[in-house]
N, C-alpha and C. Protein backbone atom coordinates (compact mmCIF):
# COMPACT_ATOMS: atom_id res chain seq x y z
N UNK A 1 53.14 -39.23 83.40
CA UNK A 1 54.44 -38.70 83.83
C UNK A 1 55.57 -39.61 83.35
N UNK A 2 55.31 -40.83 83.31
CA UNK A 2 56.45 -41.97 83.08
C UNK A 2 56.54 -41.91 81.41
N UNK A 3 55.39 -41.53 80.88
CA UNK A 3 55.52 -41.78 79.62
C UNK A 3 56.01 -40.80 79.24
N UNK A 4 55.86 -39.25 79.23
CA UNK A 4 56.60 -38.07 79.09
C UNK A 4 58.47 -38.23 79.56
N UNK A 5 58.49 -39.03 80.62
CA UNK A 5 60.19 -39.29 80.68
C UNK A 5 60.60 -39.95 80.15
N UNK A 6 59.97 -40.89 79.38
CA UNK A 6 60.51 -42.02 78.59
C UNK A 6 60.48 -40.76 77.01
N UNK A 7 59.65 -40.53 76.54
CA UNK A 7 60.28 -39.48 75.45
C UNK A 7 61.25 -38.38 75.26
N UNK A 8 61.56 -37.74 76.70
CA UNK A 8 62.50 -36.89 76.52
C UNK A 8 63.87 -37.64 76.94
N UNK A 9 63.60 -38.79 77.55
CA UNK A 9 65.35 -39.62 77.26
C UNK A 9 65.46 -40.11 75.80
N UNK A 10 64.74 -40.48 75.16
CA UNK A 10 64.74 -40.71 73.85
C UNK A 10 65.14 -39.53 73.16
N UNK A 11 65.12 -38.27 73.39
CA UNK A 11 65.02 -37.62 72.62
C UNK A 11 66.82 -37.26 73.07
N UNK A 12 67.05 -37.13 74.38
CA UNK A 12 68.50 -37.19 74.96
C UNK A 12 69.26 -38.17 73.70
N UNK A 13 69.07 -39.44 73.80
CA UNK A 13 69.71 -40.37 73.76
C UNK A 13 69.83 -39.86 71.73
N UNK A 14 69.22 -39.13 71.06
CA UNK A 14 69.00 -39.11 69.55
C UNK A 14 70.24 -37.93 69.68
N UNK A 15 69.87 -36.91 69.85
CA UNK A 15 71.06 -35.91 70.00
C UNK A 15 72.43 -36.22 70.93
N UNK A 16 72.47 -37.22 71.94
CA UNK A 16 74.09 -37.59 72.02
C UNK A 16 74.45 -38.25 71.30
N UNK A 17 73.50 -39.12 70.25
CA UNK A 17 74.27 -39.35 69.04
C UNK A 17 74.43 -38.97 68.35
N UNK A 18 73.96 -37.60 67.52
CA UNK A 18 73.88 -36.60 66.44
C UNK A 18 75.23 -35.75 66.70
N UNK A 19 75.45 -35.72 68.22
CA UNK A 19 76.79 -34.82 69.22
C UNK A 19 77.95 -35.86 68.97
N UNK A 20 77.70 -36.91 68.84
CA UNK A 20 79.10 -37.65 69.10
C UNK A 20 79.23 -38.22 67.51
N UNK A 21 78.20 -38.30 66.53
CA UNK A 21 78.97 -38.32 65.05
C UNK A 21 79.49 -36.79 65.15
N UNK A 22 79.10 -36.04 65.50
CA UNK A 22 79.59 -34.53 64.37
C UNK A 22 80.73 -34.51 64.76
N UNK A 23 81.49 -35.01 66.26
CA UNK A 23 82.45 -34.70 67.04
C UNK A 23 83.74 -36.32 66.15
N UNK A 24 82.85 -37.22 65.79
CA UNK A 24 83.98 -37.63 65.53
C UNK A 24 84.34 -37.20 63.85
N UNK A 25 83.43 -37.02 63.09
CA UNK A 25 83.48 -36.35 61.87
C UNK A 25 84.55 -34.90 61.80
N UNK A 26 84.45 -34.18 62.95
CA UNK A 26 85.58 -33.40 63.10
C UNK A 26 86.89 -33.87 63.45
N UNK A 27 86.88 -34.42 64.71
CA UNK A 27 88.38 -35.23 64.78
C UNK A 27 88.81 -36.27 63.36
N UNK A 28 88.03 -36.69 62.55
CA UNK A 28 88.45 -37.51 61.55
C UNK A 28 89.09 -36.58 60.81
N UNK A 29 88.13 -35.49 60.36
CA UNK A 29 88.90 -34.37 59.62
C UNK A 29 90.13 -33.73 60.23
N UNK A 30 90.40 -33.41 60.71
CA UNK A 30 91.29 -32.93 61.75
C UNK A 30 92.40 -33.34 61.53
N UNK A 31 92.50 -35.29 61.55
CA UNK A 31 93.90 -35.83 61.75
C UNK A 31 93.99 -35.91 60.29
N UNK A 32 92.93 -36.09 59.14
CA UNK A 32 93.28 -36.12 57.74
C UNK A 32 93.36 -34.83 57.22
N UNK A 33 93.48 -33.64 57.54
CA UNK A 33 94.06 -32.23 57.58
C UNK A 33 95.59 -32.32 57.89
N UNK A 34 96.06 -32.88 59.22
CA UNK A 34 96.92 -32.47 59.55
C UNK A 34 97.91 -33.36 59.01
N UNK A 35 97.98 -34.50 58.57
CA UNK A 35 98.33 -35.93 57.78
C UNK A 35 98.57 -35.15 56.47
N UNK A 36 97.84 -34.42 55.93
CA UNK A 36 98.01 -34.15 54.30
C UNK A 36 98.99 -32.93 54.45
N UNK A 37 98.80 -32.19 55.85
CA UNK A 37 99.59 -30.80 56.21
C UNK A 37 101.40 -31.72 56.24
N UNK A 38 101.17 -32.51 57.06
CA UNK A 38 103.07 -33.44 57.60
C UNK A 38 103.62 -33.60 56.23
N UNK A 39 102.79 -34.14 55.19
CA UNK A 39 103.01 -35.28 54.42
C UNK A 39 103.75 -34.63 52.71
N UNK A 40 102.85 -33.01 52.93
CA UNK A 40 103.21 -31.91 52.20
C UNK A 40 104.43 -31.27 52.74
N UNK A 41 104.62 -30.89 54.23
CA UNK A 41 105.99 -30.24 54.33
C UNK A 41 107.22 -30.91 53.87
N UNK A 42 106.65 -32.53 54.31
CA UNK A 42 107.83 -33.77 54.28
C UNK A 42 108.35 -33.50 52.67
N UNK A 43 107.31 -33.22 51.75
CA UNK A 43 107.85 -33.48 50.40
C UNK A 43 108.16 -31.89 49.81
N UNK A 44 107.88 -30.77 50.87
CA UNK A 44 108.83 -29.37 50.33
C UNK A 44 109.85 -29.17 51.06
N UNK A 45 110.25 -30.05 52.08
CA UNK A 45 111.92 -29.76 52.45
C UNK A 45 112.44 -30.56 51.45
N UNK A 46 112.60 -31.11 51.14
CA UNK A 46 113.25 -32.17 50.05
C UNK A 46 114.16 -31.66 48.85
């Protein structure tokens, strides 16, 4: 029984990290989307 809980927290602990790269891989994209979006209007009001 102990050994079966010790693998499925392992297996927890592999996918909240697989969850928290993809999540910051989106927010990275996100602010370098919206950075290239500012950075483009800045240089067509001009």
């Amino acid at each position: 029984m102990r050994r079966h809980f010790n693998d499925e927290s392992g297996v927890a602990l592999v996918m909240a990290v697989r969850i928290l790269a993809f999540l910051m891989l989106m927010g990275s994209s996100l602010v370098f989307y919206a950075g290239s979006g500012a950075s483009h209007a800045e240089v067509s009001t001009e």
